[in-house]
C-alpha atoms as a PDB file:
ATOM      1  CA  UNK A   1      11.189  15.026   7.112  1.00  0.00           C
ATOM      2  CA  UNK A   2      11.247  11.813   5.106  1.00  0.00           C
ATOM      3  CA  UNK A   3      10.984  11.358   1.678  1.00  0.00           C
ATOM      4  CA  UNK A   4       9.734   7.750   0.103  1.00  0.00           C
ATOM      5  CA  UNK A   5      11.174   7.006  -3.367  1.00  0.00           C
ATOM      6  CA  UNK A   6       8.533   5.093  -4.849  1.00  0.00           C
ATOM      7  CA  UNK A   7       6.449   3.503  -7.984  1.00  0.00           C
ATOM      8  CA  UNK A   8       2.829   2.810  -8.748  1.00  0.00           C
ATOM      9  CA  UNK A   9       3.647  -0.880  -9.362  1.00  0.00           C
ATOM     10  CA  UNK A  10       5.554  -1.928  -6.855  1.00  0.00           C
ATOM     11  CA  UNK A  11       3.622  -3.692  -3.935  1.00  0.00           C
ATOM     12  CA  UNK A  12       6.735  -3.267  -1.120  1.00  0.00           C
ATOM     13  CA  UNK A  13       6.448   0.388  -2.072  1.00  0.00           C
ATOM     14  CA  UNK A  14       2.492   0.462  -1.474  1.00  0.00           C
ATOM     15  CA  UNK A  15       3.217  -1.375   1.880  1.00  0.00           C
ATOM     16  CA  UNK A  16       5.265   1.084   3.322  1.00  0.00           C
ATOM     17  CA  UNK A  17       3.306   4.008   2.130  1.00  0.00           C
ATOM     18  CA  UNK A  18       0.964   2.574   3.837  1.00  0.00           C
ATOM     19  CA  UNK A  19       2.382   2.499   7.070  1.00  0.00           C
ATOM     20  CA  UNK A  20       3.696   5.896   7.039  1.00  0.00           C
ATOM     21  CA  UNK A  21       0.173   7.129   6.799  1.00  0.00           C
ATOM     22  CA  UNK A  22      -1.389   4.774   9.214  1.00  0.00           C
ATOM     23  CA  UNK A  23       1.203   5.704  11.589  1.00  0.00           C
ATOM     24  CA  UNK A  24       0.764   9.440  10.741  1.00  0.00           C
ATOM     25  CA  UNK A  25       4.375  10.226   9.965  1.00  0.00           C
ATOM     26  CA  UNK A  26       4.296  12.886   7.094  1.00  0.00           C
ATOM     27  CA  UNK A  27       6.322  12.238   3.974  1.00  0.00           C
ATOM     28  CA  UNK A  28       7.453  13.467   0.599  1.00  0.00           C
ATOM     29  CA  UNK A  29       6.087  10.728  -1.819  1.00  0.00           C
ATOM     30  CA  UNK A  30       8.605  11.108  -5.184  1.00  0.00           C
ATOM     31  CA  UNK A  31       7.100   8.804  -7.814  1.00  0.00           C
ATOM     32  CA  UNK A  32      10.231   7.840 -10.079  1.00  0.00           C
ATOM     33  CA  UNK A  33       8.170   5.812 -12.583  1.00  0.00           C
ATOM     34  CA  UNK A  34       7.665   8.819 -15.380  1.00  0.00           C
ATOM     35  CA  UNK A  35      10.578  11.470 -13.928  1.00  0.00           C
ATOM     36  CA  UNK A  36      14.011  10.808 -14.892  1.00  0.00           C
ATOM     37  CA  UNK A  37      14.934  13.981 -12.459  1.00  0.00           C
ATOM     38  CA  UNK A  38      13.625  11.719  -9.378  1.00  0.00           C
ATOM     39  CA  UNK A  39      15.093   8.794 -11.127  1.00  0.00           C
ATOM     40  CA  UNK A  40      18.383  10.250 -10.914  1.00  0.00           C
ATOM     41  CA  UNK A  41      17.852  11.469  -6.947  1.00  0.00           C
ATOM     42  CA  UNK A  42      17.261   7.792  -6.742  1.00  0.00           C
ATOM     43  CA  UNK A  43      19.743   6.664  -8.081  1.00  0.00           C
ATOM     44  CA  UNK A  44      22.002   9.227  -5.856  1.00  0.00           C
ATOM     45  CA  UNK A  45      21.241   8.497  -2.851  1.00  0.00           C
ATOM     46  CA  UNK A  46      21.800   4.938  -3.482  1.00  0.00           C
ATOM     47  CA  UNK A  47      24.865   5.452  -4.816  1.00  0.00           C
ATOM     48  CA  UNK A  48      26.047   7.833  -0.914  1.00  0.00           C
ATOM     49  CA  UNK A  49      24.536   4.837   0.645  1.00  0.00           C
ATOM     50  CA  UNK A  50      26.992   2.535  -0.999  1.00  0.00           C
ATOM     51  CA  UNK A  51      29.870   4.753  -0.788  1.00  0.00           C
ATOM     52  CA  UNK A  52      28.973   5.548   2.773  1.00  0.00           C
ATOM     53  CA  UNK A  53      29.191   1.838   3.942  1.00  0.00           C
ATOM     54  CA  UNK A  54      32.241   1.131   1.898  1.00  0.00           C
ATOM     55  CA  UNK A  55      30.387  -1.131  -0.462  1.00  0.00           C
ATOM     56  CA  UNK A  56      30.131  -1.580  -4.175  1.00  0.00           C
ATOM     57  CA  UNK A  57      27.817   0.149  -5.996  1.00  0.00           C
ATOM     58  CA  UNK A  58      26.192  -1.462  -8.614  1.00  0.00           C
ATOM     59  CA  UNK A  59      24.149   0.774 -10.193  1.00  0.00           C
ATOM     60  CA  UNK A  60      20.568  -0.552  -9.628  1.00  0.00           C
ATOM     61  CA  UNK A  61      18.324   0.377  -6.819  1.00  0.00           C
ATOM     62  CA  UNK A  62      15.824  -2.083  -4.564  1.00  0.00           C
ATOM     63  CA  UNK A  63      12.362   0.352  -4.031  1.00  0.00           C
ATOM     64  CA  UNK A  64      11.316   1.708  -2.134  1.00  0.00           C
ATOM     65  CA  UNK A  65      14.144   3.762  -0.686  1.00  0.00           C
ATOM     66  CA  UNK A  66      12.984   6.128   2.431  1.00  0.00           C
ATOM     67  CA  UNK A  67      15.433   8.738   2.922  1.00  0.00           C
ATOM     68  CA  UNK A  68      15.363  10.828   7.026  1.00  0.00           C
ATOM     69  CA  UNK A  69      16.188  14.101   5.295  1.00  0.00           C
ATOM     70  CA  UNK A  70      17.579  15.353   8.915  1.00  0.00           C
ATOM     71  CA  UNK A  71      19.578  12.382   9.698  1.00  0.00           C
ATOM     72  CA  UNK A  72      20.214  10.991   5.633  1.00  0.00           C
ATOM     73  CA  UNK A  73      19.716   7.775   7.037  1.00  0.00           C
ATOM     74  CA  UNK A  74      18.245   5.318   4.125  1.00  0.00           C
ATOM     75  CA  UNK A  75      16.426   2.612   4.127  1.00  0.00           C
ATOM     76  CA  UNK A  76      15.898   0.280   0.973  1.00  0.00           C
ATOM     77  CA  UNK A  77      13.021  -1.786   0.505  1.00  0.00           C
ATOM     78  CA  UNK A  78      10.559  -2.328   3.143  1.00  0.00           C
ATOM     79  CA  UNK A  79      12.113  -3.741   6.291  1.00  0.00           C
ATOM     80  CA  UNK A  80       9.534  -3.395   9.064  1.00  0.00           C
ATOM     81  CA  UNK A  81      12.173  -3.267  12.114  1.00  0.00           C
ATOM     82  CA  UNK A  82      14.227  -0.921  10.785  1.00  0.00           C
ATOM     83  CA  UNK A  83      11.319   1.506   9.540  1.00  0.00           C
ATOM     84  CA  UNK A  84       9.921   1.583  13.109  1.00  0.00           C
ATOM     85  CA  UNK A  85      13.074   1.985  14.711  1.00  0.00           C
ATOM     86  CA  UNK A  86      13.570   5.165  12.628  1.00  0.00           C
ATOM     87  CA  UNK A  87      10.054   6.548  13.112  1.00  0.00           C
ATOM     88  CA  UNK A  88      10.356   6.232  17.062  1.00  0.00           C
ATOM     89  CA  UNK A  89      13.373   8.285  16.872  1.00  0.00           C
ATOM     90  CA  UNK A  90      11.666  11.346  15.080  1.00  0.00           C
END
């Protein structure tokens, strides 16, 4: 299952929406923009992202961040390459 961090506003966000649905992949769309609760799960998984790859966390967050909820692989923003190579492996 993946679940898609996301707000109204934010055109990289609409993009890959987008191609989750036009590549039929189904998705758990969490709209942070007016929830503080999936502000904060946001803000979490960035933060085991950063720890995870030994970097520094700084705090912020680049949207949209797609979480694999099998695999808790996460990718920020919307980098093409990397979002198909994780949709051919589900």
């Amino acid at each position: 299952m993946i679940r898609v961090y996301h707000s109204p506003h934010c055109y990289l966000c609409e993009l890959l929406l987008g191609h989750l649905k036009q590549a039929g992949i189904e998705f758990e769309s969490v709209n942070i923009q007016n929830d503080p609760i999936a502000k904060a799960g946001a803000l979490r998984v960035s933060e085991e992202a950063a720890t995870r790859s030994n970097q520094t966390w700084s705090g912020n967050f680049q949207l949209p961040v797609l979480v694999d909820l099998k695999t808790k692989r996460i990718i920020f923003g919307y980098d093409v390459s990397r979002i198909n190579q994780l949709l051919s492996e589900i």
